[in-house]
PDB file of N, CA and C in Angstrom:
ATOM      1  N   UNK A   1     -10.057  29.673 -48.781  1.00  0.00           N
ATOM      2  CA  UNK A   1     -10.787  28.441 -48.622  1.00  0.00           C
ATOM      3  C   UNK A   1      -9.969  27.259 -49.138  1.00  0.00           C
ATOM      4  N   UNK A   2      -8.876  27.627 -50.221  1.00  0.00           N
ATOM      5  CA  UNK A   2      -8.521  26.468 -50.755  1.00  0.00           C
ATOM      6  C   UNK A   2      -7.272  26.253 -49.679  1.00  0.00           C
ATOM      7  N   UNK A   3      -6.652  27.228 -49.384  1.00  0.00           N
ATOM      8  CA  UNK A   3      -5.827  26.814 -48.229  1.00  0.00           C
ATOM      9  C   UNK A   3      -5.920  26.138 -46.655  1.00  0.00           C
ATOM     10  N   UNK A   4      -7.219  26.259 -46.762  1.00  0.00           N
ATOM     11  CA  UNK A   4      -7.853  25.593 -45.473  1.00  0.00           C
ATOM     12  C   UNK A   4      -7.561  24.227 -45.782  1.00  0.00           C
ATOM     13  N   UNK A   5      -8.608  24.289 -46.895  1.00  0.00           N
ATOM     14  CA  UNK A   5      -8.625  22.550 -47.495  1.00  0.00           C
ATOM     15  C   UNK A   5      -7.243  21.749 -47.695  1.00  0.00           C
ATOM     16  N   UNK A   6      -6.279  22.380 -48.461  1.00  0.00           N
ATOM     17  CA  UNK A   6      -5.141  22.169 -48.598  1.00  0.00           C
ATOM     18  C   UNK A   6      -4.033  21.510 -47.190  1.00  0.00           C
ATOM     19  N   UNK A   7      -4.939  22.530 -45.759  1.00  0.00           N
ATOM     20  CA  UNK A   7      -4.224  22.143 -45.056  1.00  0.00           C
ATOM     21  C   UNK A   7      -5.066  21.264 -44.177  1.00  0.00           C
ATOM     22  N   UNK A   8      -6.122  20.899 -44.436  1.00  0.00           N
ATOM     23  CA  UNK A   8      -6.836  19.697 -43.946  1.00  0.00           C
ATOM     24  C   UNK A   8      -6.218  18.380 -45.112  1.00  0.00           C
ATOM     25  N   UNK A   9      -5.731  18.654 -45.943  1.00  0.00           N
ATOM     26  CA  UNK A   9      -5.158  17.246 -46.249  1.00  0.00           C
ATOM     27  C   UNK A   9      -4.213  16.710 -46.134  1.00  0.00           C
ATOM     28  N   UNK A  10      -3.234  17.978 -45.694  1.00  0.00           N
ATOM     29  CA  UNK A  10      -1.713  17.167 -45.274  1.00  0.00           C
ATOM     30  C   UNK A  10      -1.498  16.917 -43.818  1.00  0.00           C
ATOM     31  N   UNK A  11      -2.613  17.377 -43.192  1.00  0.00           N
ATOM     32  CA  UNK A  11      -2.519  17.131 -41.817  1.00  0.00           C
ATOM     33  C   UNK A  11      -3.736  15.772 -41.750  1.00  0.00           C
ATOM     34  N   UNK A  12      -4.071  16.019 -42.495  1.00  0.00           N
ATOM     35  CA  UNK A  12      -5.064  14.521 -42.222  1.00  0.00           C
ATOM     36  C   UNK A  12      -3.832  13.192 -43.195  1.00  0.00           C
ATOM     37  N   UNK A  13      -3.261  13.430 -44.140  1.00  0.00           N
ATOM     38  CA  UNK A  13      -2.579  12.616 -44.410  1.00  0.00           C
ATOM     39  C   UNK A  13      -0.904  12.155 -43.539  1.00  0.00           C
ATOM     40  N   UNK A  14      -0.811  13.558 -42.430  1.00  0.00           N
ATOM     41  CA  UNK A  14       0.269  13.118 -41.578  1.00  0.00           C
ATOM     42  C   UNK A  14      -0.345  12.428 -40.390  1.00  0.00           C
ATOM     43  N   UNK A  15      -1.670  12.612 -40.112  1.00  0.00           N
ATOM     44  CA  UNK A  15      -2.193  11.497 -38.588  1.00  0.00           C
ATOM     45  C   UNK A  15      -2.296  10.399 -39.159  1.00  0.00           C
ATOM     46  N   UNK A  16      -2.432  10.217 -40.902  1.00  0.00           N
ATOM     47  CA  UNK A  16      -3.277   9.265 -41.524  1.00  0.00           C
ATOM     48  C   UNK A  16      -1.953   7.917 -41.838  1.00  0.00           C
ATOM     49  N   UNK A  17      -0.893   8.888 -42.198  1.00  0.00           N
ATOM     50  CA  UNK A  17       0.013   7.884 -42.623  1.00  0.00           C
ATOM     51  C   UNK A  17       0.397   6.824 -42.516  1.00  0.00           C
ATOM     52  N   UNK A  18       0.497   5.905 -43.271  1.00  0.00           N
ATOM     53  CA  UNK A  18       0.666   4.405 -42.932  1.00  0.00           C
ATOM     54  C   UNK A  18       1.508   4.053 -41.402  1.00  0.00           C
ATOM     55  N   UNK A  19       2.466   5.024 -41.302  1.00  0.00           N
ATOM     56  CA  UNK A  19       3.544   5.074 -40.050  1.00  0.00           C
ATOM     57  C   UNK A  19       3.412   5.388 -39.014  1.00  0.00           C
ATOM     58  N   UNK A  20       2.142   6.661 -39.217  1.00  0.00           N
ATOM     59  CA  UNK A  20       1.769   7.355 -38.214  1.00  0.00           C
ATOM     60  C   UNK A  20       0.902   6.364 -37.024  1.00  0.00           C
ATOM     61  N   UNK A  21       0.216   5.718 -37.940  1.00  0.00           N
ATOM     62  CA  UNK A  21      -0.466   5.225 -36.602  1.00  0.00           C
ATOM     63  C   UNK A  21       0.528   3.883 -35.854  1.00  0.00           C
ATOM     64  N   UNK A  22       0.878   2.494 -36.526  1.00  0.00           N
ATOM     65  CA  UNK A  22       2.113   2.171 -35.868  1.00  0.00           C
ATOM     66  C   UNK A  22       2.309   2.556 -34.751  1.00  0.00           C
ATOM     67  N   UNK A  23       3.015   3.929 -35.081  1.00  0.00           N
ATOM     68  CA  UNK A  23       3.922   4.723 -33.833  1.00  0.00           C
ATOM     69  C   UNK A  23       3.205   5.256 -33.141  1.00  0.00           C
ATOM     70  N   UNK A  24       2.033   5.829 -33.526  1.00  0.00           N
ATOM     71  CA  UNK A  24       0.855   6.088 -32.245  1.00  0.00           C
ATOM     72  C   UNK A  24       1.086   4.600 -31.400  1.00  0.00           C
ATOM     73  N   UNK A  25       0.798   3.863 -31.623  1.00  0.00           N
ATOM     74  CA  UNK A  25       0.308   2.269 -30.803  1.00  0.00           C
ATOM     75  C   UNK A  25       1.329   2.466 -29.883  1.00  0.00           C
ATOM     76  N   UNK A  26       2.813   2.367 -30.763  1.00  0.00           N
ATOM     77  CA  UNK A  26       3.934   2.119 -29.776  1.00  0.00           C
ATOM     78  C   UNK A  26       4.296   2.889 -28.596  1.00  0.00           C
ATOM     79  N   UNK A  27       3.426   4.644 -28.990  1.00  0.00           N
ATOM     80  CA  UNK A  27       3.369   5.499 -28.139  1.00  0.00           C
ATOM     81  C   UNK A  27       3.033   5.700 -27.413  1.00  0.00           C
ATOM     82  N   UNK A  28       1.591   4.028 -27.278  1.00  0.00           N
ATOM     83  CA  UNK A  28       0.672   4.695 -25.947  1.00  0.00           C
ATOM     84  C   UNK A  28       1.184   3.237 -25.413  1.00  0.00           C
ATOM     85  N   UNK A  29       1.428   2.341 -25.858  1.00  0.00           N
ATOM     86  CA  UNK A  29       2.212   1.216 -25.094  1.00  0.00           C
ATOM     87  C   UNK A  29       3.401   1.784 -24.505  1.00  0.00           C
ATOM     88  N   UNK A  30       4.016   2.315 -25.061  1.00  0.00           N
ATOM     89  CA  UNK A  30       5.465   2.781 -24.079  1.00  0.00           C
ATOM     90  C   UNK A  30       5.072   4.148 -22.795  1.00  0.00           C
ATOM     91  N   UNK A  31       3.914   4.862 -23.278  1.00  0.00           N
ATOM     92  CA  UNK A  31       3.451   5.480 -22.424  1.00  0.00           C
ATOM     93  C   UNK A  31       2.836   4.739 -21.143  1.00  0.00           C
ATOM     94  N   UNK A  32       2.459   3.766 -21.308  1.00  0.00           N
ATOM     95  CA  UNK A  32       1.596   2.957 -20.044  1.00  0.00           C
ATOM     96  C   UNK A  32       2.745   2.225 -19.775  1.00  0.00           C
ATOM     97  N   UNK A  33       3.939   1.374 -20.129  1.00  0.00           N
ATOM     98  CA  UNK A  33       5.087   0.991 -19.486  1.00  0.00           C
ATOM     99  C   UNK A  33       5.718   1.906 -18.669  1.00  0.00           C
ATOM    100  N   UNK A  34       5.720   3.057 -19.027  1.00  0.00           N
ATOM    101  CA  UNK A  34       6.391   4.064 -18.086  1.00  0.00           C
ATOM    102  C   UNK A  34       5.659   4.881 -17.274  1.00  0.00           C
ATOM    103  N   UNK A  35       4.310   4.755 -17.495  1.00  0.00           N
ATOM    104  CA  UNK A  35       3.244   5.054 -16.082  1.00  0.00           C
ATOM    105  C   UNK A  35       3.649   4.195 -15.068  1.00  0.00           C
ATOM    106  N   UNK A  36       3.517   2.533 -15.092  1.00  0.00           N
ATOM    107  CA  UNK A  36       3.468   1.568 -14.591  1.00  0.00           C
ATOM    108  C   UNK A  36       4.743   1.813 -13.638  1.00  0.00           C
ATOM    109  N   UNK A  37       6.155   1.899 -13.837  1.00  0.00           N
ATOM    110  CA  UNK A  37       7.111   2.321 -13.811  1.00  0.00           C
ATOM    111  C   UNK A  37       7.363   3.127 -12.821  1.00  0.00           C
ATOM    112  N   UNK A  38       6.815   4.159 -13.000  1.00  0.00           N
ATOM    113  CA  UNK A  38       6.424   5.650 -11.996  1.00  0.00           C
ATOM    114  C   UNK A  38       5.303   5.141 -11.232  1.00  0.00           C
ATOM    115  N   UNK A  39       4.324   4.738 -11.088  1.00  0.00           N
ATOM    116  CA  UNK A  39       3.909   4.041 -10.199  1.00  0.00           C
ATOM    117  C   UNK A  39       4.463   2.698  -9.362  1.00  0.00           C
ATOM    118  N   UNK A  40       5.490   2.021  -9.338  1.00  0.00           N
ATOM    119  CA  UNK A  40       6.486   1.506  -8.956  1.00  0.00           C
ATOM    120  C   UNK A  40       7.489   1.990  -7.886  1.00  0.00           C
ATOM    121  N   UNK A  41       7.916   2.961  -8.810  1.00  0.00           N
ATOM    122  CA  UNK A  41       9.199   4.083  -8.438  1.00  0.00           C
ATOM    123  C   UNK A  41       8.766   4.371  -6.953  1.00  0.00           C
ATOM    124  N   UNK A  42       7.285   5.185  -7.417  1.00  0.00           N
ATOM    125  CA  UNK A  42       6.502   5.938  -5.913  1.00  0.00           C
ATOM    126  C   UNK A  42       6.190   5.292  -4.950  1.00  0.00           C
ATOM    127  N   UNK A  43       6.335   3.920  -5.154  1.00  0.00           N
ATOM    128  CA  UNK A  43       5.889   3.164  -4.134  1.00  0.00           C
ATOM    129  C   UNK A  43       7.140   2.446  -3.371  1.00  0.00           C
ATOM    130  N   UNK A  44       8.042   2.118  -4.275  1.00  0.00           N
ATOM    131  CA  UNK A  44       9.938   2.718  -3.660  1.00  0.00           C
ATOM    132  C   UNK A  44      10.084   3.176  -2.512  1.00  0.00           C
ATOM    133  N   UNK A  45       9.712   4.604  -3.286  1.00  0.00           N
ATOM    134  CA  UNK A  45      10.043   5.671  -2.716  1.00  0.00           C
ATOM    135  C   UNK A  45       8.877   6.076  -1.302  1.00  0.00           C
ATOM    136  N   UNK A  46       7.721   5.502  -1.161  1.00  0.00           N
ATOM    137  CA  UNK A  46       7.058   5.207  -0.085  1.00  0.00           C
ATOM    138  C   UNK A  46       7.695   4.379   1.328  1.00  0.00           C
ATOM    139  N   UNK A  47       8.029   2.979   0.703  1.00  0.00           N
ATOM    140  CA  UNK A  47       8.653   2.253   1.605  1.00  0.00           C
ATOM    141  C   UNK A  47       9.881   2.602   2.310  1.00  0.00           C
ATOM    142  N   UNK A  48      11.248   3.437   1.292  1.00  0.00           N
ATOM    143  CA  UNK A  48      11.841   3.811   1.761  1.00  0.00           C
ATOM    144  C   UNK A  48      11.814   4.586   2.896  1.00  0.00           C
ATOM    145  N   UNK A  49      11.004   6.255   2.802  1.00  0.00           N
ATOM    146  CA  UNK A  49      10.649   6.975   3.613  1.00  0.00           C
ATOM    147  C   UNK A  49      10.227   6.157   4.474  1.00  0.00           C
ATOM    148  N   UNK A  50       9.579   5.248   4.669  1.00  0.00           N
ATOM    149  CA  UNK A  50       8.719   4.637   5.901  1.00  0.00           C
ATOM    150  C   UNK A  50      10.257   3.880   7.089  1.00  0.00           C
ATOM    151  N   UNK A  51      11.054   3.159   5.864  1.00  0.00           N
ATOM    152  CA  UNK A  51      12.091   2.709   6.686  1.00  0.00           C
ATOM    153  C   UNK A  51      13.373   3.375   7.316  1.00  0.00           C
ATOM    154  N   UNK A  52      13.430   4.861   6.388  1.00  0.00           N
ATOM    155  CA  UNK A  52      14.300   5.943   6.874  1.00  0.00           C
ATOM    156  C   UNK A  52      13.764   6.099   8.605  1.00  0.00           C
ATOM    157  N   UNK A  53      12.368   6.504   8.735  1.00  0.00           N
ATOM    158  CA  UNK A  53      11.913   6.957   9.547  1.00  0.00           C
ATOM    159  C   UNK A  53      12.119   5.594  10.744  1.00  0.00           C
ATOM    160  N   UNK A  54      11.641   4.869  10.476  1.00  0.00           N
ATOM    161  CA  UNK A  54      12.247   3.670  11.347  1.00  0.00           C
ATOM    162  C   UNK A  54      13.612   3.491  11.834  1.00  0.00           C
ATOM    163  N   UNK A  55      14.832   3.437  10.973  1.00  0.00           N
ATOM    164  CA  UNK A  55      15.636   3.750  11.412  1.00  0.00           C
ATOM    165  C   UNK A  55      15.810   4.887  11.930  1.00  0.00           C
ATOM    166  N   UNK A  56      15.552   5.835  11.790  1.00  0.00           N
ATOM    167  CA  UNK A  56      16.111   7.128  12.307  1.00  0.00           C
ATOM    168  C   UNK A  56      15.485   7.176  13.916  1.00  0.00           C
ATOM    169  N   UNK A  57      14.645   6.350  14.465  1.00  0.00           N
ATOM    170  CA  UNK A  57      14.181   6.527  16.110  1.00  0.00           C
ATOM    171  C   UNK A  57      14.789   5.735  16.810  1.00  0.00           C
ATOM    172  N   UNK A  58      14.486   6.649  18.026  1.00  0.00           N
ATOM    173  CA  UNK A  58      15.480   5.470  19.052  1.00  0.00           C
ATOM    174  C   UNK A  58      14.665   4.584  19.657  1.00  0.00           C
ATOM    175  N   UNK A  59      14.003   4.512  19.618  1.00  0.00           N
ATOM    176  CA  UNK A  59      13.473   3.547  20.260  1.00  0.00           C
ATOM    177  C   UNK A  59      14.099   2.024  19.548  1.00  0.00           C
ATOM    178  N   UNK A  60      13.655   0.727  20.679  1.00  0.00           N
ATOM    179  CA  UNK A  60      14.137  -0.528  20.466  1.00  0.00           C
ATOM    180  C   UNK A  60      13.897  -1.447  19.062  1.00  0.00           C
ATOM    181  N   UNK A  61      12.773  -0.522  18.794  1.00  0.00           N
ATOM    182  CA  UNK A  61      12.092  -1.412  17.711  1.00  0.00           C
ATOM    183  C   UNK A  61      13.099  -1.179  16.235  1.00  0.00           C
ATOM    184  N   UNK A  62      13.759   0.208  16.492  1.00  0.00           N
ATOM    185  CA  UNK A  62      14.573   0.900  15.256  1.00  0.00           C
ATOM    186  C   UNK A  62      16.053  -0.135  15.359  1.00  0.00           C
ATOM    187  N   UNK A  63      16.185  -0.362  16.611  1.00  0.00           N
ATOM    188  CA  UNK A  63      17.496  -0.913  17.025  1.00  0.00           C
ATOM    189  C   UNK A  63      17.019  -2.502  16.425  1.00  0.00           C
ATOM    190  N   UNK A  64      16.641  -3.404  16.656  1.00  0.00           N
ATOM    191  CA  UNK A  64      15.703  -4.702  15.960  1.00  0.00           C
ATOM    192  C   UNK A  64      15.319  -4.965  14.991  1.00  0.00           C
ATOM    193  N   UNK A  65      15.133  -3.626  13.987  1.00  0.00           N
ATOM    194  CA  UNK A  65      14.887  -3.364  12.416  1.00  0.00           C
ATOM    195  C   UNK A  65      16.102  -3.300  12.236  1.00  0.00           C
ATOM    196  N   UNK A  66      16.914  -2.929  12.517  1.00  0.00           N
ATOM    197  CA  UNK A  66      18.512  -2.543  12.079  1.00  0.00           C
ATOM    198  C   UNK A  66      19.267  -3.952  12.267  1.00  0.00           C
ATOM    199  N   UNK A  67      19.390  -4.282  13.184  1.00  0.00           N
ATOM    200  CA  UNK A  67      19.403  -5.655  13.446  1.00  0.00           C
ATOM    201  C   UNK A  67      19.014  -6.978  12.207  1.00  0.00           C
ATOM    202  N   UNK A  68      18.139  -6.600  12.392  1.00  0.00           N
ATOM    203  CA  UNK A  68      17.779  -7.591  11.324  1.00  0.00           C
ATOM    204  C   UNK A  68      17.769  -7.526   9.580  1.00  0.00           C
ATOM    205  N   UNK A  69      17.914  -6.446   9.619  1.00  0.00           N
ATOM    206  CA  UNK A  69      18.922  -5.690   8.265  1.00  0.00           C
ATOM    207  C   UNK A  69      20.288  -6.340   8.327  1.00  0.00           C
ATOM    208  N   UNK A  70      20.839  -6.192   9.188  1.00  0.00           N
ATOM    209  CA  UNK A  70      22.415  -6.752   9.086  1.00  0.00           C
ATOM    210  C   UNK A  70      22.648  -7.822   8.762  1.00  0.00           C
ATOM    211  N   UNK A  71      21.454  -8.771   9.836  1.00  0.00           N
ATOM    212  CA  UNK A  71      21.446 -10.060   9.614  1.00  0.00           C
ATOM    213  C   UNK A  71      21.209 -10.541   8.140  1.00  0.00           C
ATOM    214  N   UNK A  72      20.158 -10.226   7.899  1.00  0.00           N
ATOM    215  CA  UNK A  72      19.593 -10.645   6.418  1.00  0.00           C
ATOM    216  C   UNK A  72      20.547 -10.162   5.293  1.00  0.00           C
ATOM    217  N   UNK A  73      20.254  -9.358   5.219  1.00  0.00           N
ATOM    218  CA  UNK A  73      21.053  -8.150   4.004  1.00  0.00           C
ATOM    219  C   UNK A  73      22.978  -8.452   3.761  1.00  0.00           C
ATOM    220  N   UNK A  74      22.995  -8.096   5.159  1.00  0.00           N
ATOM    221  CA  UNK A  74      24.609  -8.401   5.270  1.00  0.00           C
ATOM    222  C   UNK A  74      25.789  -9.645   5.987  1.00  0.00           C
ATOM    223  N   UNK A  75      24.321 -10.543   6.157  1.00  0.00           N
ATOM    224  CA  UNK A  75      25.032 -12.171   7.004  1.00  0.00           C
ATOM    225  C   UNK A  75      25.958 -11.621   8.147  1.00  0.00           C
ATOM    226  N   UNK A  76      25.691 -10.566   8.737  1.00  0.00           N
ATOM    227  CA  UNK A  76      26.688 -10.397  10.469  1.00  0.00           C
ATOM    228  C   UNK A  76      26.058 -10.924  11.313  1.00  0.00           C
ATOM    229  N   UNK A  77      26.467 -11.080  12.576  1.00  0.00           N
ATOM    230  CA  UNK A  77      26.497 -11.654  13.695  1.00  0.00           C
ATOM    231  C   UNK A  77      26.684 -10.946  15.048  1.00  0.00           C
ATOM    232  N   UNK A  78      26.352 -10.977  15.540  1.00  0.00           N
ATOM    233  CA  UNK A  78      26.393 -10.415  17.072  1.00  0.00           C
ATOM    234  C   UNK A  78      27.789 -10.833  17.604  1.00  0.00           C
ATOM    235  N   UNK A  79      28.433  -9.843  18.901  1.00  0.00           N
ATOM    236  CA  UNK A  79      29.749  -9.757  19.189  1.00  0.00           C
ATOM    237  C   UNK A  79      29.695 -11.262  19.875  1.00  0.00           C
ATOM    238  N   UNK A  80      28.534 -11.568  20.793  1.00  0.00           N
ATOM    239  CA  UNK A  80      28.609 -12.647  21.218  1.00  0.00           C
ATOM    240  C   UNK A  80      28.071 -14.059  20.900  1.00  0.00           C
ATOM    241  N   UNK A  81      28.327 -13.951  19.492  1.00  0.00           N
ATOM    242  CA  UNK A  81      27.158 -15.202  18.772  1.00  0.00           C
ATOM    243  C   UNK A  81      28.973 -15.865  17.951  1.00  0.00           C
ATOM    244  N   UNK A  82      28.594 -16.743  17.964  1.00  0.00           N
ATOM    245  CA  UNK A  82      29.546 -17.762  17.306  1.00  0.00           C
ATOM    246  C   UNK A  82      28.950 -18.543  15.231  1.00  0.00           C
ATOM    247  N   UNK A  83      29.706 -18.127  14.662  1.00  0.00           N
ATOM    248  CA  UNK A  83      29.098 -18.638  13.306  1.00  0.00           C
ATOM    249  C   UNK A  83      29.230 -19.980  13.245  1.00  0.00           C
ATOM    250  N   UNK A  84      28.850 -21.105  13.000  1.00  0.00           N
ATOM    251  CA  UNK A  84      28.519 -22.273  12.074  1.00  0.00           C
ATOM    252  C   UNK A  84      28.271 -22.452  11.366  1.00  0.00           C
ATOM    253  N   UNK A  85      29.360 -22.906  10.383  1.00  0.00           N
ATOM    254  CA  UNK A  85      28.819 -23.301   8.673  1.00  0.00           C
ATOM    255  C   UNK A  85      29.251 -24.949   9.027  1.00  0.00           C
ATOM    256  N   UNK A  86      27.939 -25.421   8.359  1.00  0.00           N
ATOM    257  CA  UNK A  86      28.016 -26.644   8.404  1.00  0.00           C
ATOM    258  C   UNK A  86      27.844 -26.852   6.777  1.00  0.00           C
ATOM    259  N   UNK A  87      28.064 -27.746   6.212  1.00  0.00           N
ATOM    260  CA  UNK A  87      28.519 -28.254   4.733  1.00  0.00           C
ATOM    261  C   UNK A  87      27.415 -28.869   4.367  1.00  0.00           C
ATOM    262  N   UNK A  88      26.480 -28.491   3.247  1.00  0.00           N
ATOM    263  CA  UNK A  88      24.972 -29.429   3.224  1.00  0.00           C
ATOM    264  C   UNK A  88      25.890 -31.023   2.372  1.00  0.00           C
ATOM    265  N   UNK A  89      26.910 -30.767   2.139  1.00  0.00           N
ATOM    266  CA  UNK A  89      27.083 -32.399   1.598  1.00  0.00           C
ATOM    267  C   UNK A  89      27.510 -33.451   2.376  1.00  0.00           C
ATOM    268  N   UNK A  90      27.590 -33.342   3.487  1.00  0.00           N
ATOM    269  CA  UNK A  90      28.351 -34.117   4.332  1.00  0.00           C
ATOM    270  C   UNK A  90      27.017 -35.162   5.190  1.00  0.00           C
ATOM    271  N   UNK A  91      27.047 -36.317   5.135  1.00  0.00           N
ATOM    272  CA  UNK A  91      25.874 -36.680   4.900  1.00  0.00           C
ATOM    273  C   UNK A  91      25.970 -36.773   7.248  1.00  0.00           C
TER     274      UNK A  91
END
């Protein structure tokens, strides 16, 4: 019996510890930053799959998504399009 008790007090004085709780707090805050996170990630990883699959068909619409990837993403141009940079200072 006294060892029961004995060990209800050092385990109530290790949840209890001035430190212990602190680091509980920080534990469930860093736990919900990295839920948040992973819920993020998955949703990544949603869009991606969605745009793999887009690219990967033949159809026109995959060819037009791709397209406009280049454009945006990578500033190219079509074989028959001519670039213009015009200078915003030139009045």
């Amino acid at each position: 019996m006294f060892s029961l008790a004995a060990c209800m007090i050092v385990v109530g004085y290790c949840v209890l510890a001035p430190s212990a709780l602190p680091r509980l707090r920080y534990m469930k805050q860093k736990e919900a930053v990295l839920r948040a996170e992973v819920t993020d990630l998955r949703d990544q990883i949603h869009l991606l799959g969605l745009e793999t699959r887009l690219l990967a068909g033949d159809s026109s619409i995959s060819f037009k998504h791709l397209e406009k990837i280049a454009r945006d993403e990578f500033g190219l141009i079509g074989k028959d399009e001519v670039l213009i940079l015009l200078d915003p200072n030139t009045d």
